[in-house]
N, C-alpha and C. Protein backbone atom coordinates (compact mmCIF):
# COMPACT_ATOMS: atom_id res chain seq x y z
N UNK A 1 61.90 -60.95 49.17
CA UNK A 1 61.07 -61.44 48.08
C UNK A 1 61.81 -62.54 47.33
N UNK A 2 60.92 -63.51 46.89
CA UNK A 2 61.34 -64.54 46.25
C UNK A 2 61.15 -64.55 44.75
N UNK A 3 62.16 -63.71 44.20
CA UNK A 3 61.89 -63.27 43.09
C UNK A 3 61.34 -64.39 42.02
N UNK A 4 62.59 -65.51 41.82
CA UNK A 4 61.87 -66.67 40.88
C UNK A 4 60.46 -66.72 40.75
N UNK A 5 60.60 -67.35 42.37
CA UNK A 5 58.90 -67.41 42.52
C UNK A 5 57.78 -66.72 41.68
N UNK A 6 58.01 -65.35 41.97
CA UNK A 6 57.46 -64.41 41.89
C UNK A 6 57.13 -64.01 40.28
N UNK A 7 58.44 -64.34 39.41
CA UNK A 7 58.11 -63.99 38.34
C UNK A 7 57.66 -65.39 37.24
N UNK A 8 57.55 -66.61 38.35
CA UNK A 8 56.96 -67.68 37.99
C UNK A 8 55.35 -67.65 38.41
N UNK A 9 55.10 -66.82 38.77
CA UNK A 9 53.56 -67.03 39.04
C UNK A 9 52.88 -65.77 38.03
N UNK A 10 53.60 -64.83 37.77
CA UNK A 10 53.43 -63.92 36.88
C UNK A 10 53.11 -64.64 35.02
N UNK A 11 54.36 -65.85 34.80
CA UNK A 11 54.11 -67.02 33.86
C UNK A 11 52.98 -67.48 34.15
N UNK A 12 52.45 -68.23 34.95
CA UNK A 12 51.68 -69.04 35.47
C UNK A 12 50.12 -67.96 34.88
N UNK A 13 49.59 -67.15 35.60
CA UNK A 13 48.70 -66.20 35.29
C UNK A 13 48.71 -65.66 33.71
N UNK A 14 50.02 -65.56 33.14
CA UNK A 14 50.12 -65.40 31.83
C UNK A 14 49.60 -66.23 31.06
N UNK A 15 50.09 -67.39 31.26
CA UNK A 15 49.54 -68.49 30.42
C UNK A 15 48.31 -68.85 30.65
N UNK A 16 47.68 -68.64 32.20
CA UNK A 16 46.01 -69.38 32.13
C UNK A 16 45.50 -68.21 31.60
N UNK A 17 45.55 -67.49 30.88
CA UNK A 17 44.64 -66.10 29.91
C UNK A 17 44.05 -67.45 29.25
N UNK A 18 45.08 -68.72 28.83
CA UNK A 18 43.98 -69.77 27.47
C UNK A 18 43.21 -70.34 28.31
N UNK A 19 43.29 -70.89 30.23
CA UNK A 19 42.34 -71.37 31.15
C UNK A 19 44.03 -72.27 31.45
N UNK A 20 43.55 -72.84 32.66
CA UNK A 20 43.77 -73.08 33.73
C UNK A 20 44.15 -74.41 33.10
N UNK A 21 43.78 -75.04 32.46
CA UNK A 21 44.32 -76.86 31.86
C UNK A 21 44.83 -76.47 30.40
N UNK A 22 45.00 -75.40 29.84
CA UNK A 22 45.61 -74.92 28.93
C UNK A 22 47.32 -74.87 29.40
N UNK A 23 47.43 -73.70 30.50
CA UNK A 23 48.40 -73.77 30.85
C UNK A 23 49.14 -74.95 31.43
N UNK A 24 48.36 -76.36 32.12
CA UNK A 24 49.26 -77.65 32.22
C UNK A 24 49.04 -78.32 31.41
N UNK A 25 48.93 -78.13 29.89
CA UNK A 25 49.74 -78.63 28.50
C UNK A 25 50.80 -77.97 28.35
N UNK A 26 50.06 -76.94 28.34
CA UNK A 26 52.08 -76.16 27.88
C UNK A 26 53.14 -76.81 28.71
N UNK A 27 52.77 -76.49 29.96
CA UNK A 27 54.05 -77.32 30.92
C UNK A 27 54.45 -78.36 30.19
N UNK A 28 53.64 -79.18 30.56
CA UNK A 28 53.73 -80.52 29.92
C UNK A 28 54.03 -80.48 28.38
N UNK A 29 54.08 -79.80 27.74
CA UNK A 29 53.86 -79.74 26.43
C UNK A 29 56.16 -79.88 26.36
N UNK A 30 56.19 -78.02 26.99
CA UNK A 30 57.47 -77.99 26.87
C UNK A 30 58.59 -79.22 27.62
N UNK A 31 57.68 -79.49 28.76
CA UNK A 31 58.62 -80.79 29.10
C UNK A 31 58.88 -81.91 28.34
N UNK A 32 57.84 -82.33 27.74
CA UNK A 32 58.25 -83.52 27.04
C UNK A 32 58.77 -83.52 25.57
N UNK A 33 58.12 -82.44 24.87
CA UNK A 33 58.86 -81.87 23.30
C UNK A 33 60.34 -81.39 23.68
N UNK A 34 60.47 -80.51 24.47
CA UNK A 34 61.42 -79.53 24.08
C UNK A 34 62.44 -79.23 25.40
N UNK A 35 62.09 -80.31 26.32
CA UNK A 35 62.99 -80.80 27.84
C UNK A 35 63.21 -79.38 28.62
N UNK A 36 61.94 -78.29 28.23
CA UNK A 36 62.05 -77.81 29.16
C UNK A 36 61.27 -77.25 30.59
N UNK A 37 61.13 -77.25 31.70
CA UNK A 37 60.74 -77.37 32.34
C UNK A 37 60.01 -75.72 33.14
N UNK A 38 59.48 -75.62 34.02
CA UNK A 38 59.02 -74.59 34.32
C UNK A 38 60.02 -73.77 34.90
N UNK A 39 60.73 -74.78 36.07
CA UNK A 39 61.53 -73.82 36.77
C UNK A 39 62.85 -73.32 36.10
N UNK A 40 62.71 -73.94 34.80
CA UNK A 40 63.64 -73.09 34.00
C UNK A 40 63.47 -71.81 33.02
N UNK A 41 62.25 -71.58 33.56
CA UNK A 41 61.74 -70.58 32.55
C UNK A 41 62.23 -69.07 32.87
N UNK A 42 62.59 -69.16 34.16
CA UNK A 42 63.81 -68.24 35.11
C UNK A 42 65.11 -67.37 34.80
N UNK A 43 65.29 -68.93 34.28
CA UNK A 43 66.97 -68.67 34.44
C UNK A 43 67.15 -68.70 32.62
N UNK A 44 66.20 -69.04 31.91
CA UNK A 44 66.15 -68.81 30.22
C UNK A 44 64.95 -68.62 30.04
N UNK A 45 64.84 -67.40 29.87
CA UNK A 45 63.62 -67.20 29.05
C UNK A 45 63.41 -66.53 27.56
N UNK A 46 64.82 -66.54 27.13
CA UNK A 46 64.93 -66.87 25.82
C UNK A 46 64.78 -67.98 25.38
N UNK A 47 64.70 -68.88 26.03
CA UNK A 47 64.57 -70.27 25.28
C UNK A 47 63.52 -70.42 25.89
N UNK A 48 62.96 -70.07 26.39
CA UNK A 48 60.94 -70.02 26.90
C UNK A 48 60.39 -69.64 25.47
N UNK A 49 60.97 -68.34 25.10
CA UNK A 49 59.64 -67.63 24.07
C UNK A 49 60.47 -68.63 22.88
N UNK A 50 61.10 -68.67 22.74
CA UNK A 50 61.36 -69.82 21.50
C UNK A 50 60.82 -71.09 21.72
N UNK A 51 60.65 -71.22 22.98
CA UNK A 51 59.66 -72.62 22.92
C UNK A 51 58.08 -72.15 22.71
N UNK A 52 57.76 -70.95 23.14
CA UNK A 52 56.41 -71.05 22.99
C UNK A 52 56.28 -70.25 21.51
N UNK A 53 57.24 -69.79 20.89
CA UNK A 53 56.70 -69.73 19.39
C UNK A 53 57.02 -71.16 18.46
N UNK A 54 57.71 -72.12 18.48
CA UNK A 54 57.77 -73.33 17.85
C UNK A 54 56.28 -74.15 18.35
N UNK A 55 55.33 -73.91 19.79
CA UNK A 55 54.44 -74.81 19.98
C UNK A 55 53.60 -73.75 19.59
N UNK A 56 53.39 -72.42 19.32
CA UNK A 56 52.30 -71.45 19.10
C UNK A 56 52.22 -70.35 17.42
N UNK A 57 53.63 -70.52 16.96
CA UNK A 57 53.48 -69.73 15.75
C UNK A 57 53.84 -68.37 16.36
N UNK A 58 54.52 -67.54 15.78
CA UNK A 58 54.60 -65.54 16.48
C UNK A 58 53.26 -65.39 16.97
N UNK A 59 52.49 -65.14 16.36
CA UNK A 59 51.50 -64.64 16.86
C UNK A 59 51.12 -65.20 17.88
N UNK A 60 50.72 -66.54 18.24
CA UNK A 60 50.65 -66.98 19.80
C UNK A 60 51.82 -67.01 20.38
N UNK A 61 52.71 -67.08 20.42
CA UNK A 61 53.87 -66.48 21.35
C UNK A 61 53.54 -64.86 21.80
N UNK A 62 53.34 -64.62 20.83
CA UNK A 62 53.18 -62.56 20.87
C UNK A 62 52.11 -62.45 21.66
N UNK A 63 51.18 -63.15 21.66
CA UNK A 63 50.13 -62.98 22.56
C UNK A 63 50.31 -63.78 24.61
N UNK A 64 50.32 -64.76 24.34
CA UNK A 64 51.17 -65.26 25.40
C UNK A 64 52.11 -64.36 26.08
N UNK A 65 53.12 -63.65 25.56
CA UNK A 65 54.21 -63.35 25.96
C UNK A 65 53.55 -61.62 26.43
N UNK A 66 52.66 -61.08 26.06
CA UNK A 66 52.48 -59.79 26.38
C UNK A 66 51.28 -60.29 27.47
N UNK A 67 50.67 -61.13 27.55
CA UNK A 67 49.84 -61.68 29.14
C UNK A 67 50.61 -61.41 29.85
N UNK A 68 52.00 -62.41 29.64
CA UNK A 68 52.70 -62.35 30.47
C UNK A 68 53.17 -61.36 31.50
N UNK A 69 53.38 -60.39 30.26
CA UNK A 69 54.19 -58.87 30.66
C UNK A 69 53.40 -58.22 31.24
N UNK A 70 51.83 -58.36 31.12
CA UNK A 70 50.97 -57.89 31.53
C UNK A 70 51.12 -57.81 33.54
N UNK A 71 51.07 -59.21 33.53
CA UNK A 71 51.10 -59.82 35.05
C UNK A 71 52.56 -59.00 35.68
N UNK A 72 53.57 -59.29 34.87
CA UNK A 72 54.91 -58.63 35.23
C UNK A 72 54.65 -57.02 36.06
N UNK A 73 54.47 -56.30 35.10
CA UNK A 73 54.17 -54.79 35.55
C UNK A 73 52.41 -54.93 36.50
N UNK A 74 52.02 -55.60 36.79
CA UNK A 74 51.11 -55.36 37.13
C UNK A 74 51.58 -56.13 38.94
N UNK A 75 52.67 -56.69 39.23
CA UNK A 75 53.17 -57.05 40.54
C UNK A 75 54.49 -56.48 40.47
N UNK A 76 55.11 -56.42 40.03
CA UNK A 76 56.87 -55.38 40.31
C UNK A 76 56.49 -53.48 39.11
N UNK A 77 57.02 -53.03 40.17
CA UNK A 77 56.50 -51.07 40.29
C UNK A 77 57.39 -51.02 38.82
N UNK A 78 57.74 -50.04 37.64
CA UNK A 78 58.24 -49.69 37.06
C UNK A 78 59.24 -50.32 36.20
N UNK A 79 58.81 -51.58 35.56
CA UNK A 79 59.22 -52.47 34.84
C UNK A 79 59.39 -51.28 33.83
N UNK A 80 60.28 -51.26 32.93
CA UNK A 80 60.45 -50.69 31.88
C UNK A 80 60.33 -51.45 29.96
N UNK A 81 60.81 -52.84 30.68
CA UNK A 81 61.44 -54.04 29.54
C UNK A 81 59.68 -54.00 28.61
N UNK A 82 59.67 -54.12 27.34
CA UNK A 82 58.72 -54.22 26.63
C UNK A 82 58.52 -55.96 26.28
N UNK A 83 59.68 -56.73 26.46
CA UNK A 83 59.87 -58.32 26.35
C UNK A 83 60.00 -58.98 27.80
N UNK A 84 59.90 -60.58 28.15
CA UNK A 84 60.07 -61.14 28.95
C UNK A 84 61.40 -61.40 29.25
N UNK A 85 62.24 -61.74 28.24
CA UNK A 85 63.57 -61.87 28.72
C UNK A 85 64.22 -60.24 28.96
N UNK A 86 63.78 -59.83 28.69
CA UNK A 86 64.22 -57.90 28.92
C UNK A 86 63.88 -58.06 30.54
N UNK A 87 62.63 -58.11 30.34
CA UNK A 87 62.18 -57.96 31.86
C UNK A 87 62.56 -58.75 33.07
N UNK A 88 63.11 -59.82 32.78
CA UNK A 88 63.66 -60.89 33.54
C UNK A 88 64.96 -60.46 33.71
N UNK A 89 65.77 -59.79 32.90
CA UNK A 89 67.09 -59.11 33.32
C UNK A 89 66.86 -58.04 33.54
N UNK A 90 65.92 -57.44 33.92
CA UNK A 90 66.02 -55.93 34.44
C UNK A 90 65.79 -56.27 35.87
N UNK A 91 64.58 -57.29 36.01
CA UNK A 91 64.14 -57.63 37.54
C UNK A 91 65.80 -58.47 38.21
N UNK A 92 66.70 -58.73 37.55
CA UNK A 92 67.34 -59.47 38.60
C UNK A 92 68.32 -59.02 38.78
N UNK A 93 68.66 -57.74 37.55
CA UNK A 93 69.26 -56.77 38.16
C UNK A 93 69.02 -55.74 38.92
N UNK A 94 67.79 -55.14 39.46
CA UNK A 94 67.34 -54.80 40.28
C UNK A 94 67.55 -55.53 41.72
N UNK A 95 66.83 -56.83 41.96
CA UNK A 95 66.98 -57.76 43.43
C UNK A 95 67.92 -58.02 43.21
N UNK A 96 69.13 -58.25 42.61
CA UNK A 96 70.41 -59.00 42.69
C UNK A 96 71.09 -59.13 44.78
N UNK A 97 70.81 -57.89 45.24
CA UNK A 97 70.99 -58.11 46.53
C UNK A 97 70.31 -58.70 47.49
């Protein structure tokens, strides 16, 4: 399994909850405000939800970010993490092999 991947399409589905050209602003949004890019949403996703609460306010981050989690546990068995960056270090400590 290609985990990145994997927990990049889990983002991807998270974010079109606003539709489908919602989510390529944000891309675009974080690329050009805040230089950051998708495939970095991986390897920091602490600095993901800090980007999407500076472009959304808590509350749209909070909402965003539990889509997210939504998609998470709903493709990898027994996620435990209640956050994305929780869950992003639980999943890669899990596949690490």
């Amino acid at each position: 399994m290609d985990l990145k991947k994997a927990v990049l399409e889990c983002v991807d589905r998270g974010l079109s909850s606003l539709g489908e050209n919602a989510k390529y602003v944000i891309y675009w949004h974080m690329r050009s405000s805040y230089k950051m890019t998708r495939e970095e949403v991986f390897n920091k996703p602490e600095k993901f939800i800090e980007v999407l609460t500076k472009m959304f306010g808590s509350a749209g981050a909070s909402l965003l970010e539990r889509a997210i989690m939504r998609e998470i546990k709903k493709t990898f068995d027994n996620v435990t993490a209640e956050s994305f960056p929780e869950a992003v270090k639980e999943l890669k400590a899990r596949y690490k092999g």
